[in-house]
Protein backbone atom coordinates (compact mmCIF):
# COMPACT_ATOMS: atom_id res chain seq x y z
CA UNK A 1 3.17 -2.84 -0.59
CA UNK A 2 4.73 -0.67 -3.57
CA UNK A 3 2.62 -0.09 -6.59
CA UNK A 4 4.95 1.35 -9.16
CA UNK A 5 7.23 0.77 -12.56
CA UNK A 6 9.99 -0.54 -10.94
CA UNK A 7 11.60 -1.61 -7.51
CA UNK A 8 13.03 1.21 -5.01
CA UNK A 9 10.95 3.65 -6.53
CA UNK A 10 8.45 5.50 -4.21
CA UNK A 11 7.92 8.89 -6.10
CA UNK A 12 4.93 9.22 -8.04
CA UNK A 13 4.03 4.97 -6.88
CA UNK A 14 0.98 3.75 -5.06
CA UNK A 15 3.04 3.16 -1.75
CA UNK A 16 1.43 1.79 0.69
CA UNK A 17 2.10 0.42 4.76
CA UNK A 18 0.49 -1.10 7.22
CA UNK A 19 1.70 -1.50 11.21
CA UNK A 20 -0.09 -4.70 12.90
CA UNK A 21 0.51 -2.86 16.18
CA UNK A 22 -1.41 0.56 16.34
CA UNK A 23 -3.72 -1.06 13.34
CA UNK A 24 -3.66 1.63 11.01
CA UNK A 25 -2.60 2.02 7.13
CA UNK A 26 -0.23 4.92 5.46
CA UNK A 27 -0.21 6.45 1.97
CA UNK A 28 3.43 7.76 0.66
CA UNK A 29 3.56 10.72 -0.79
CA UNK A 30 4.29 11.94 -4.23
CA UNK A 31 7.57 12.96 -3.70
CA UNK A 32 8.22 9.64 -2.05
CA UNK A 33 9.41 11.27 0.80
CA UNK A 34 7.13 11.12 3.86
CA UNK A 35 3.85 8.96 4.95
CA UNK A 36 0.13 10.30 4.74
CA UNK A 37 -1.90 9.38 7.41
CA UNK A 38 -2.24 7.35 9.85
CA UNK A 39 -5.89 5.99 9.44
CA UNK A 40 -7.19 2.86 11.37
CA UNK A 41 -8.49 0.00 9.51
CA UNK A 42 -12.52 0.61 8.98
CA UNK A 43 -12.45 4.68 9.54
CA UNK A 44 -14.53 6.44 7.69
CA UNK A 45 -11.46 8.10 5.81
CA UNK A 46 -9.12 8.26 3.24
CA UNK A 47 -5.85 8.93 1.73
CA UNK A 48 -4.57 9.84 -1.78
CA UNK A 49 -1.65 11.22 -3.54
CA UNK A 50 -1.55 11.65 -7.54
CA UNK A 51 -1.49 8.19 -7.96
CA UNK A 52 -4.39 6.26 -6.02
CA UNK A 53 -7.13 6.54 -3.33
CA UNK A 54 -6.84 4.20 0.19
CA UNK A 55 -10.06 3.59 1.68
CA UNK A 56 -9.41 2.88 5.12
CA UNK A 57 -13.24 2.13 5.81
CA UNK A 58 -13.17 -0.61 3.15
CA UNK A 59 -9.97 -2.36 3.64
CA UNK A 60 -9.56 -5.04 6.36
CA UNK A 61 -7.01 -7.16 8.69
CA UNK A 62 -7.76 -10.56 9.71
CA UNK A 63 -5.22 -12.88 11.64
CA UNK A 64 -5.22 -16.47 12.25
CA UNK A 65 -2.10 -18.18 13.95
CA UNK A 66 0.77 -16.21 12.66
CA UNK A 67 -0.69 -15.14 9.37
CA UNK A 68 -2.02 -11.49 9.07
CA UNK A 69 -4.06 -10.89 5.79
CA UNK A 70 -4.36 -7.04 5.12
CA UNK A 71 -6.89 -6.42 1.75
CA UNK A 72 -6.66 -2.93 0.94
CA UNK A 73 -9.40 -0.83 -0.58
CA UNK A 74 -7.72 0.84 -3.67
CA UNK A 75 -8.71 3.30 -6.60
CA UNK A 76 -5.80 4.16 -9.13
CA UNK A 77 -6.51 7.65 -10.66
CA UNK A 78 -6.28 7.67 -14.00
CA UNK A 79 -4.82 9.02 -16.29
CA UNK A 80 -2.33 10.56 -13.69
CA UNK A 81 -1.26 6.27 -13.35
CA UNK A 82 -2.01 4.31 -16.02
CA UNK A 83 0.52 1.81 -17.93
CA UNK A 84 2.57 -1.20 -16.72
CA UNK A 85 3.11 -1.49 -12.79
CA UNK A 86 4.25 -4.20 -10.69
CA UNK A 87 3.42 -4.72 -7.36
CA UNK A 88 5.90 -5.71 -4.63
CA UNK A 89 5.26 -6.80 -1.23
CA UNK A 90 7.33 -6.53 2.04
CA UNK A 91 6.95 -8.11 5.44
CA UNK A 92 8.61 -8.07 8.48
CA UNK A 93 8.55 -8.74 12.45
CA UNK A 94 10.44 -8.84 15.47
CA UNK A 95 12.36 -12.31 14.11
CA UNK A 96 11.93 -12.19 10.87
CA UNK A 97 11.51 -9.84 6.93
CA UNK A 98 11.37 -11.44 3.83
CA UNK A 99 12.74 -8.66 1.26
CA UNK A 100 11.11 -6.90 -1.26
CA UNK A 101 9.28 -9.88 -3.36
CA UNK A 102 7.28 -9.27 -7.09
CA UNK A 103 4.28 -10.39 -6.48
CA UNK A 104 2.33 -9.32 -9.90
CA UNK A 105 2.08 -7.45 -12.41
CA UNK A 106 -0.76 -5.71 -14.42
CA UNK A 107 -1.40 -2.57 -16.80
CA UNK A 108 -3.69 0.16 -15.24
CA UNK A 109 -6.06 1.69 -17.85
C-alpha cells in the first residue's frame, strides 16, 4: 500500500508492505530507497520515517478462503505530511497481481 501524491512515487510517501509468508509488515524509507523493518504482526514495535508511524502491535491479518485482510495501525505526522494523498493498493501471489489500483483519496491535516 502507497500513501503518497501521486503513483510511482515512494520518496517522502507512507509506503507500506506486507509478506503473507514470514507475517511481518515493512516501512519504506524516506528516500524511497530501501525497507524498514521487518516487524511481525502484533509486536510490540514500530516503524516510522518522516511521513507516518506503523504500529505493528495494533495492526492485524485475518484470512478466510483465499482472502487475506491486512488493517494497518497508522499515524501520519503532521505537518511533515499533510495535504492531498491518494492511496494505492497492490496485490500479488504465486498465480496472480492485480496492478497498482487507486483505492481513495483524502487530505491529511
Amino acid at each position: 500500500m502507497n500513501i503518497s501524491t501521486g503513483l510511482g512515487v515512494t520518496a517522502s510517501s507512507c509506503y507500506t508492505r506486507f509478506d503473507a509468508g514470514p507475517n511481518v509488515l515493512y516501512l519504506m524509507n524516506d528516500a524511497g530507497t530501501a525497507w524498514l523493518g521487518p516487524l511481525g504482526i502484533g509486536m510490540t514495535a514500530i516503524l516510522q520515517n518522516s511521513q507516518c508511524v506503523l504500529n505493528a502491535a495494533s495492526s492485524s491479518v485475518t484470512s478466510s478462503g483465499n482472502n487475506v485482510t491486512v488493517s494497518l495501525s497508522l499515524r501520519f505526522k503532521t505537518p511533515a505530511f499533510t495535504g492531498a494523498k491518494n492511496l494505492y493498493v497492490y496485490g500479488n501471489s504465486a498465480a496472480a497481481y492485480t496492478g497498482w489500483l487507486l483505492a481513495g483519496t483524502w487530505t491529511v491535516n
